[in-house]
Protein backbone atom coordinates (compact mmCIF):
# COMPACT_ATOMS: atom_id res chain seq x y z
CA UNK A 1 151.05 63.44 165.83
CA UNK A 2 148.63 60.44 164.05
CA UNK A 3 149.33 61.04 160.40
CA UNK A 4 145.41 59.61 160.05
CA UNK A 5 142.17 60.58 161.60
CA UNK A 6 138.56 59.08 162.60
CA UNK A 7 135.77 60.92 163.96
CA UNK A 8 132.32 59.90 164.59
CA UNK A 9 129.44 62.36 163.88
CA UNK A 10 125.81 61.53 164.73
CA UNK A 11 122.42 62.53 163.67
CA UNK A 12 121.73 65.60 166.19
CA UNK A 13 117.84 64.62 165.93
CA UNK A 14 118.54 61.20 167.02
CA UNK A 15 117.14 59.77 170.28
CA UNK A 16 119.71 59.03 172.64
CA UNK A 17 119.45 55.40 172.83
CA UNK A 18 120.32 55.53 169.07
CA UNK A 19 122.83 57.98 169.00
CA UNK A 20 124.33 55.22 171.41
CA UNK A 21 124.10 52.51 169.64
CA UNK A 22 125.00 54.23 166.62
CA UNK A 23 128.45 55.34 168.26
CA UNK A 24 128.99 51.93 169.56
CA UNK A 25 128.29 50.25 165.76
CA UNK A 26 130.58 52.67 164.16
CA UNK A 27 133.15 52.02 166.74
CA UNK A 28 133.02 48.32 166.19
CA UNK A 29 133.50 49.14 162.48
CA UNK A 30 136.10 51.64 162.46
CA UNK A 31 138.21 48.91 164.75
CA UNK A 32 137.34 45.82 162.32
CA UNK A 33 138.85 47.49 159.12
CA UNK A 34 141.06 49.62 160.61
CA UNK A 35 142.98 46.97 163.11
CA UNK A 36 146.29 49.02 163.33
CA UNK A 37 144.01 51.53 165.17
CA UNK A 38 143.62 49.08 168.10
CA UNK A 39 146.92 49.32 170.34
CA UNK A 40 148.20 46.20 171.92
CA UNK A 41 146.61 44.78 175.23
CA UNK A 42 148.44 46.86 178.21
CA UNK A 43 148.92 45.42 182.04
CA UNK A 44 147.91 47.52 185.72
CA UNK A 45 150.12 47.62 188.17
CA UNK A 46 148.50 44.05 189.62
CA UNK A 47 149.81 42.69 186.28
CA UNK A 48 146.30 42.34 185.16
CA UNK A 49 145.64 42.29 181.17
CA UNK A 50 143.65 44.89 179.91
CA UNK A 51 142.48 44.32 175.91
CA UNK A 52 143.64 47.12 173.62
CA UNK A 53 141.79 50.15 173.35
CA UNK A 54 141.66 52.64 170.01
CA UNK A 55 145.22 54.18 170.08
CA UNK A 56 143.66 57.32 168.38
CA UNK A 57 141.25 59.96 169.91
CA UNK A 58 137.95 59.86 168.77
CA UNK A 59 135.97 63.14 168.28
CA UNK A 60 131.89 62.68 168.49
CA UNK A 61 130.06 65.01 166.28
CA UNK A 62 126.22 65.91 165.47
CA UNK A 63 125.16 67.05 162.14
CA UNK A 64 121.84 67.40 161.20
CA UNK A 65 120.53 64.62 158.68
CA UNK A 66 120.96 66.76 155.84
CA UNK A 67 124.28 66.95 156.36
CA UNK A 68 124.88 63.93 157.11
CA UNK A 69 124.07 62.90 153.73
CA UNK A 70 126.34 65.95 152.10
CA UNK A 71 129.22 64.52 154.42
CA UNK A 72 128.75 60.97 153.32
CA UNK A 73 129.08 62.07 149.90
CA UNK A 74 131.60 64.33 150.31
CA UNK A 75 133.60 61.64 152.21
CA UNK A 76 133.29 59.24 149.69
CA UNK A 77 135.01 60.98 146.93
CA UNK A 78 137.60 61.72 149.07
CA UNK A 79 140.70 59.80 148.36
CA UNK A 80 141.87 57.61 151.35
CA UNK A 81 139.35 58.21 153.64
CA UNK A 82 137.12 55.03 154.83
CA UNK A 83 133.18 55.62 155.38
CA UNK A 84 131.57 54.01 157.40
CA UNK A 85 127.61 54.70 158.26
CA UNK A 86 124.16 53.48 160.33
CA UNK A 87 121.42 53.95 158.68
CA UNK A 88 117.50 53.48 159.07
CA UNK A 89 117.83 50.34 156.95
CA UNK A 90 120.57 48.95 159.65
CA UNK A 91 118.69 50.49 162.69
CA UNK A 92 115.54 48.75 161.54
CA UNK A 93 116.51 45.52 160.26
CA UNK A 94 116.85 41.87 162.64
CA UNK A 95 119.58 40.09 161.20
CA UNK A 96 122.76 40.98 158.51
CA UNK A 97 120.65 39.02 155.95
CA UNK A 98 117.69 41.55 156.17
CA UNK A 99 119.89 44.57 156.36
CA UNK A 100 121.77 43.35 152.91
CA UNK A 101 118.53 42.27 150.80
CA UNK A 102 116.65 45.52 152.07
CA UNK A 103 119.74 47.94 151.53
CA UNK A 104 120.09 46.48 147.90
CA UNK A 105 116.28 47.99 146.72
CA UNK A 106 116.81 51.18 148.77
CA UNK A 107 117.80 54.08 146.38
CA UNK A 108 120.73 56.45 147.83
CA UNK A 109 118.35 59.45 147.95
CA UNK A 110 115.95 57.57 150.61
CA UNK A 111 118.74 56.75 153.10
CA UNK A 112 118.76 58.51 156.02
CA UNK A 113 121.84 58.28 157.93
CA UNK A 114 121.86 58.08 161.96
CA UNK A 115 125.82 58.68 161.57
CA UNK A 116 129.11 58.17 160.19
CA UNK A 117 132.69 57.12 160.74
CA UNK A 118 135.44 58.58 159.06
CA UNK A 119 138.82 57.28 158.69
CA UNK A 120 141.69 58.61 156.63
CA UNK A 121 144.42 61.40 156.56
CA UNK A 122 144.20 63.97 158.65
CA UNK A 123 143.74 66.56 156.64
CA UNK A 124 141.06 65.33 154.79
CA UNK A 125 139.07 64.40 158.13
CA UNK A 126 139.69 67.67 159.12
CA UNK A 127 138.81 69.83 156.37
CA UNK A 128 135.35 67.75 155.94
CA UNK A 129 134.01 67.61 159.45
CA UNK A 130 136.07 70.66 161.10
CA UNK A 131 133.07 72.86 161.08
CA UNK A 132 130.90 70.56 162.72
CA UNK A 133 129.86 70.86 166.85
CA UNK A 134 130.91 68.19 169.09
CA UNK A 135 128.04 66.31 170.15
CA UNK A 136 126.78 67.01 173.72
């Protein structure tokens, strides 16, 4: 058994395009700062290469927004356990440059998260997001 754990939870009132693209996002961040979570690229039977995938099973969530923001918390005081989240700022902005200078005057409170991506040990993962539905 995978001594660490990620998951994925989404805002249940998101549209589906963004739920989407806020899966895909945290995917793409989870695998950037987490790279011993990609295995190694594999071959078919044709000997053709296929790129690594995510050696770990990845549970998709929903939470409502409110608890999005009580998980994000929660998560963060955690020790070991990476967060990463989309947020309206991120949805909303064009460029990294945008998302950075507008992120920097937003307070906390007025962030409202489209998701999160959790990372860490196991246990924790599981004892923050274990009550939450799987996202259907």
């Amino acid at each position: 058994m995978l001594a660490n754990k990620m998951v994925v939870v989404i805002a249940a009132e998101a549209p589906i395009g963004v739920a989407l693209n806020t899966a895909a996002l945290l995917g793409v961040a989870l695998g950037h700062h987490h790279e011993q979570v990609v295995g190694a690229p594999v071959q078919d039977a044709s000997g053709a290469v296929h790129a690594g995938m995510c050696a770990h099973p990845i549970p998709v969530l929903r939470a409502s927004a409110e608890q999005l923001h009580d998980l994000r918390t929660q998560a963060a005081g955690r020790e070991g356990v990476t967060v990463h989240d989309m947020n309206q700022v991120a949805q909303r902005s064009r460029t990294y440059e945008q998302y950075a200078a507008t992120l920097g005057g937003t307070k906390p409170e007025d962030l409202e998260y489209l998701g999160l991506g959790l990372y860490g040990p196991r246990s924790a993962v599981d004892s923050l997001t274990g009550a939450l539905a799987l996202y259907r």
